[in-house]
C-alpha atoms as a PDB file:
ATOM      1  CA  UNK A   1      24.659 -71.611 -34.306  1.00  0.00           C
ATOM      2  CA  UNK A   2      25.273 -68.219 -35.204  1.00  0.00           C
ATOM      3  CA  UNK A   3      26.523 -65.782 -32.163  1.00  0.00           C
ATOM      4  CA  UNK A   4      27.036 -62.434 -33.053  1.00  0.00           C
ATOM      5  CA  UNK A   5      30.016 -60.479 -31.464  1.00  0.00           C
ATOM      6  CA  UNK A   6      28.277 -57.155 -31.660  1.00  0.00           C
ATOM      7  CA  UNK A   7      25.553 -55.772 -29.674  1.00  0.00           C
ATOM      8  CA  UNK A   8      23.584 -52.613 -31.018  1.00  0.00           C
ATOM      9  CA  UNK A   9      22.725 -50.634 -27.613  1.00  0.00           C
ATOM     10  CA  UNK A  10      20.587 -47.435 -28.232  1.00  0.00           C
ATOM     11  CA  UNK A  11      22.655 -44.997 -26.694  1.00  0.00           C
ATOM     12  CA  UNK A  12      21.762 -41.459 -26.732  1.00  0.00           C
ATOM     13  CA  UNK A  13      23.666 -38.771 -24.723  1.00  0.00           C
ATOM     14  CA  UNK A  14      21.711 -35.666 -26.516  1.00  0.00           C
ATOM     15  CA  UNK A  15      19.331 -35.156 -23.449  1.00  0.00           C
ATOM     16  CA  UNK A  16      22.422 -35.256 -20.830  1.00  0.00           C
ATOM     17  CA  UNK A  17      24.139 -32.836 -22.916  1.00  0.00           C
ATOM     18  CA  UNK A  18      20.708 -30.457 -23.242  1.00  0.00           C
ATOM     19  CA  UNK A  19      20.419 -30.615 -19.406  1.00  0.00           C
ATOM     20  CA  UNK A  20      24.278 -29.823 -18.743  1.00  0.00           C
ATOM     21  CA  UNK A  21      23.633 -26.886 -20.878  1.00  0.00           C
ATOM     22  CA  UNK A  22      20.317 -25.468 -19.439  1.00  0.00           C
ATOM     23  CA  UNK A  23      21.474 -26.150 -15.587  1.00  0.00           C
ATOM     24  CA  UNK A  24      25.004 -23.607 -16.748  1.00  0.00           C
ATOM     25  CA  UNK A  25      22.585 -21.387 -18.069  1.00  0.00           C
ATOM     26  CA  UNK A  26      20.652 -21.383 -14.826  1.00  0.00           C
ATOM     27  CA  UNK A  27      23.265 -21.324 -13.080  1.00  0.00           C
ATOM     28  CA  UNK A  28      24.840 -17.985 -14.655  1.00  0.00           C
ATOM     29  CA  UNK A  29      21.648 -16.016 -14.528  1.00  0.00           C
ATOM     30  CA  UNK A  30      20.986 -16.778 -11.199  1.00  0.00           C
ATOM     31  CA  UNK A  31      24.373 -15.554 -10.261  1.00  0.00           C
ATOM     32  CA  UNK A  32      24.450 -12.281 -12.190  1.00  0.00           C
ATOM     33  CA  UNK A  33      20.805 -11.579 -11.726  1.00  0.00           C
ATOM     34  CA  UNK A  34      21.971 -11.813  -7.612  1.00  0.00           C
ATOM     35  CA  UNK A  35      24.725 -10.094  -8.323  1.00  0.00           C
ATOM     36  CA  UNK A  36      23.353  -7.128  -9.895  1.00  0.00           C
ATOM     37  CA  UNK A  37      20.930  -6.916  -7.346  1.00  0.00           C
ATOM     38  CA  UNK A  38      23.304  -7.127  -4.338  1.00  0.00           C
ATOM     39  CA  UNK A  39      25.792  -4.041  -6.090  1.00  0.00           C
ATOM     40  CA  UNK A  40      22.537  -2.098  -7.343  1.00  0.00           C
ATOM     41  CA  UNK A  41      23.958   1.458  -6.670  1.00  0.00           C
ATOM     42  CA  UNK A  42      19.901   2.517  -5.657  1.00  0.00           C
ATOM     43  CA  UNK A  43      19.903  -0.004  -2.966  1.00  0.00           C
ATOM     44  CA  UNK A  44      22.889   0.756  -1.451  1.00  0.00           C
ATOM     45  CA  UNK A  45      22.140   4.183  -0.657  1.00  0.00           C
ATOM     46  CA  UNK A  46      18.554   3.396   0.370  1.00  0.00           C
ATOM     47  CA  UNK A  47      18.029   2.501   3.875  1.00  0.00           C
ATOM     48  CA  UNK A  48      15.677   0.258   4.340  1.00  0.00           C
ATOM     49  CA  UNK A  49      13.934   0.026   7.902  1.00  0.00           C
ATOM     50  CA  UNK A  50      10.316  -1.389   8.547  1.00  0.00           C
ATOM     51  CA  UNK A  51       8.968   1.852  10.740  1.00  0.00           C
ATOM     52  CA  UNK A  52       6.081   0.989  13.504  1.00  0.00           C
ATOM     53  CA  UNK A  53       2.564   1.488  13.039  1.00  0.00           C
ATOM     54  CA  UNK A  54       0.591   4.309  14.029  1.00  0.00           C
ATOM     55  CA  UNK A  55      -3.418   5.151  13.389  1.00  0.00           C
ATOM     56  CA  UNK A  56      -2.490   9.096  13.634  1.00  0.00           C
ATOM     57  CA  UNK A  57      -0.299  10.440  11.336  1.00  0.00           C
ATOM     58  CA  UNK A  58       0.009  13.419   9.949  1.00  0.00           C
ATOM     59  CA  UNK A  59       2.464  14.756   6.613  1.00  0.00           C
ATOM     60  CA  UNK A  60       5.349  16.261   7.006  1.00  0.00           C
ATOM     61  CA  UNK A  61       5.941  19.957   6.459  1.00  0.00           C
ATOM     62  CA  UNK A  62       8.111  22.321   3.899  1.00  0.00           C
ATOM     63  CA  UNK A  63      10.500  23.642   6.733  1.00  0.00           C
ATOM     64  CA  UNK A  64      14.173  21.958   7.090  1.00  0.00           C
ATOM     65  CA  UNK A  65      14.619  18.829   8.070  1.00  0.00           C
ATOM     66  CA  UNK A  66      17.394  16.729   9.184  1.00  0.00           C
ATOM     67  CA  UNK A  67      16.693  13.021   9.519  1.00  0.00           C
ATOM     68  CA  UNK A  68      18.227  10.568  11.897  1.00  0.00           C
ATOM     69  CA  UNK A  69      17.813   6.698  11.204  1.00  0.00           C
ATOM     70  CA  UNK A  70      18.443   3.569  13.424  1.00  0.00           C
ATOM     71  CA  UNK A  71      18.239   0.023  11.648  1.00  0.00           C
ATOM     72  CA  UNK A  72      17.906  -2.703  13.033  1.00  0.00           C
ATOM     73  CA  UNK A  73      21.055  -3.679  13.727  1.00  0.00           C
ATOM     74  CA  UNK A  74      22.416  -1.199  15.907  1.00  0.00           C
ATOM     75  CA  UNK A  75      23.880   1.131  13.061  1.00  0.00           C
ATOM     76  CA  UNK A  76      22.936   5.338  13.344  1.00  0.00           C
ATOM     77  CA  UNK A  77      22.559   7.100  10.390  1.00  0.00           C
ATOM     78  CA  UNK A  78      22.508  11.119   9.926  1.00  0.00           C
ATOM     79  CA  UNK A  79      20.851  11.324   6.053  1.00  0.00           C
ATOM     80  CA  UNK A  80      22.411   8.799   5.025  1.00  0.00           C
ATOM     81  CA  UNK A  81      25.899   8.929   5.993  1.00  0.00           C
ATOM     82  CA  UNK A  82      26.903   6.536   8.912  1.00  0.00           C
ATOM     83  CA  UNK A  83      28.050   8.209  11.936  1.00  0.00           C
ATOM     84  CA  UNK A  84      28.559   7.374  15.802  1.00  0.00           C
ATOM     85  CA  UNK A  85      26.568   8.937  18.393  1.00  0.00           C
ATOM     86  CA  UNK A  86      28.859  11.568  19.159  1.00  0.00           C
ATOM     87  CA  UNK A  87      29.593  12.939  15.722  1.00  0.00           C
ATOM     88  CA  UNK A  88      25.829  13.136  15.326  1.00  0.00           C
ATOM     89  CA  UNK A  89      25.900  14.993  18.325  1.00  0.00           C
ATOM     90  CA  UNK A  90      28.452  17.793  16.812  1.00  0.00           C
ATOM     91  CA  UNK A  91      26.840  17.585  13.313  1.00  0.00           C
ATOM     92  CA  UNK A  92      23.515  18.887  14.122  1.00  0.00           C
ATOM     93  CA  UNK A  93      24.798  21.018  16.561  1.00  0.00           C
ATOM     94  CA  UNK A  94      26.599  22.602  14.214  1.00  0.00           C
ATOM     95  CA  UNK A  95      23.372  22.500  11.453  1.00  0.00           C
ATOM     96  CA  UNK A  96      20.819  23.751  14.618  1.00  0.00           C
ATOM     97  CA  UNK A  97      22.719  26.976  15.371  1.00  0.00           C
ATOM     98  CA  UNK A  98      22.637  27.810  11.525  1.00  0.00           C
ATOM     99  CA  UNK A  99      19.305  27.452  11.985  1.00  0.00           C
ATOM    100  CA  UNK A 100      17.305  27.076  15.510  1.00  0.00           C
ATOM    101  CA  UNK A 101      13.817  25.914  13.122  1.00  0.00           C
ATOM    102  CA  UNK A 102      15.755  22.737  12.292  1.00  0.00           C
ATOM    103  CA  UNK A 103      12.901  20.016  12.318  1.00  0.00           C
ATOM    104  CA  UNK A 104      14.954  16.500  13.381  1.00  0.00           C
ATOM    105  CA  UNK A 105      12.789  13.159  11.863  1.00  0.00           C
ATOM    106  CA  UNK A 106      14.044  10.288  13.848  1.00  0.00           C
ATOM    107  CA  UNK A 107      13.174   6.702  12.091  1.00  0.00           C
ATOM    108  CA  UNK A 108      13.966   4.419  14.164  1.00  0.00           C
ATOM    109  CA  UNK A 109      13.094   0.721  12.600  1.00  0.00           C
ATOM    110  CA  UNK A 110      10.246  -1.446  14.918  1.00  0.00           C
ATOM    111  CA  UNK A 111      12.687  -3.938  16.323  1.00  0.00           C
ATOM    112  CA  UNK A 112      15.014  -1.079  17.848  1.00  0.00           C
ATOM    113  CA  UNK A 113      15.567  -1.487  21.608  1.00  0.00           C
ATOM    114  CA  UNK A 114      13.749   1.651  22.986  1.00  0.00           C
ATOM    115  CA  UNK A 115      17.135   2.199  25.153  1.00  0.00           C
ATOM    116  CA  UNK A 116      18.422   3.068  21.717  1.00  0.00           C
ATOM    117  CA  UNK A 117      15.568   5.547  20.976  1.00  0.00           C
ATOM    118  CA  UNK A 118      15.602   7.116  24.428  1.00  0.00           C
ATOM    119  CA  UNK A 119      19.900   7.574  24.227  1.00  0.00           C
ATOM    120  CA  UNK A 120      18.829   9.682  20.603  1.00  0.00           C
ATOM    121  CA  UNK A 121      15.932  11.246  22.144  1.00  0.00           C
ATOM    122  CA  UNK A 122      18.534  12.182  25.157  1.00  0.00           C
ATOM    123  CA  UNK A 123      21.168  13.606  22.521  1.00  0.00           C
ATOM    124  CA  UNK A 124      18.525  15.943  21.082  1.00  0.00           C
ATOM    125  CA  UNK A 125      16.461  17.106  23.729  1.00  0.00           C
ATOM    126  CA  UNK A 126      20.712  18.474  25.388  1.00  0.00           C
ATOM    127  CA  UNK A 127      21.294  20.094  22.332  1.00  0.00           C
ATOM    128  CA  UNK A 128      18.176  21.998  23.239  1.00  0.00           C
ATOM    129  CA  UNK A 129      16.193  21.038  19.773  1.00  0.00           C
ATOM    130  CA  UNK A 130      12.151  21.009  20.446  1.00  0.00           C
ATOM    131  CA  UNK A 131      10.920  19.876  16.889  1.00  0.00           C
ATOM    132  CA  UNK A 132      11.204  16.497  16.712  1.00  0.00           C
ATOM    133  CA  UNK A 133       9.483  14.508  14.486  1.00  0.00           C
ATOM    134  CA  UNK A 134       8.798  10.363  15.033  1.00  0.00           C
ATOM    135  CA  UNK A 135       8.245   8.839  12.051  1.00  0.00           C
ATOM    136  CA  UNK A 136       5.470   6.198  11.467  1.00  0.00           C
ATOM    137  CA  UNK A 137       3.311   4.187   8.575  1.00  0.00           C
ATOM    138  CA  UNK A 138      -0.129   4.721   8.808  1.00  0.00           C
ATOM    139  CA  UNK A 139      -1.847   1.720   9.894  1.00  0.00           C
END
């Protein structure tokens, strides 16, 4: 009786070691691929807001305007600078009596409480300013 003190096992460890690699690889594109999307200088600056709906809309003209933006969120923008309610008041105060054709846009984003609409609306219509745009999407 022969017994044999060595076993032959078939072990292969090349298709652990391909999958380690391709899941780092994953892995590091999927963080600088997010990355490079979060700190995308373009998408900082752009404000993004889902406007309402309207079936009547009409273009907006060559005069000066000044646009005010609220998101979602709460925050009140003047261009796109973030400001309070009270420094927009004194900022286009200040750019209405250079210039009493000023054209205000307000964007205000769909899911805006209309309290926060009618407290921007309220601002303007003290300072005395009578074109006001709303903006919309066509439907």
């Amino acid at each position: 009786m022969k017994i044999s003190g060595k076993r032959n096992y078939m072990l292969s460890l090349e298709s652990v070691a391909m999958t380690d690699i391709v899941l780092n690889m994953f892995i590091f594109f999927f963080i600088s691929f997010s990355l490079l999307y979060t700190f995308e200088p373009f998408r900082a600056q752009k404000l993004e807001i889902k406007l309402p709906k309207a079936s009547n809309t009409t273009p907006m003209g060559e005069e000066e305007q000044l646009s005010v933006t609220l998101t979602n969120e709460g925050a009140l923008y003047l261009g796109k600078e973030l400001t309070t309610a009270k420094e927009l008041k004194d900022r286009i105060y200040s750019r209405y009596k250079n210039n009493p054709r000023l054209t205000v846009v307000l964007r205000a984003d769909r899911l805006v409480r209309f309290k926060q609409v009618v407290n921007i609306l309220d601002i303007l219509s003290g300072l005395g300013i009578t074109r006001l745009n709303i903006a919309a999407v066509q439907e």
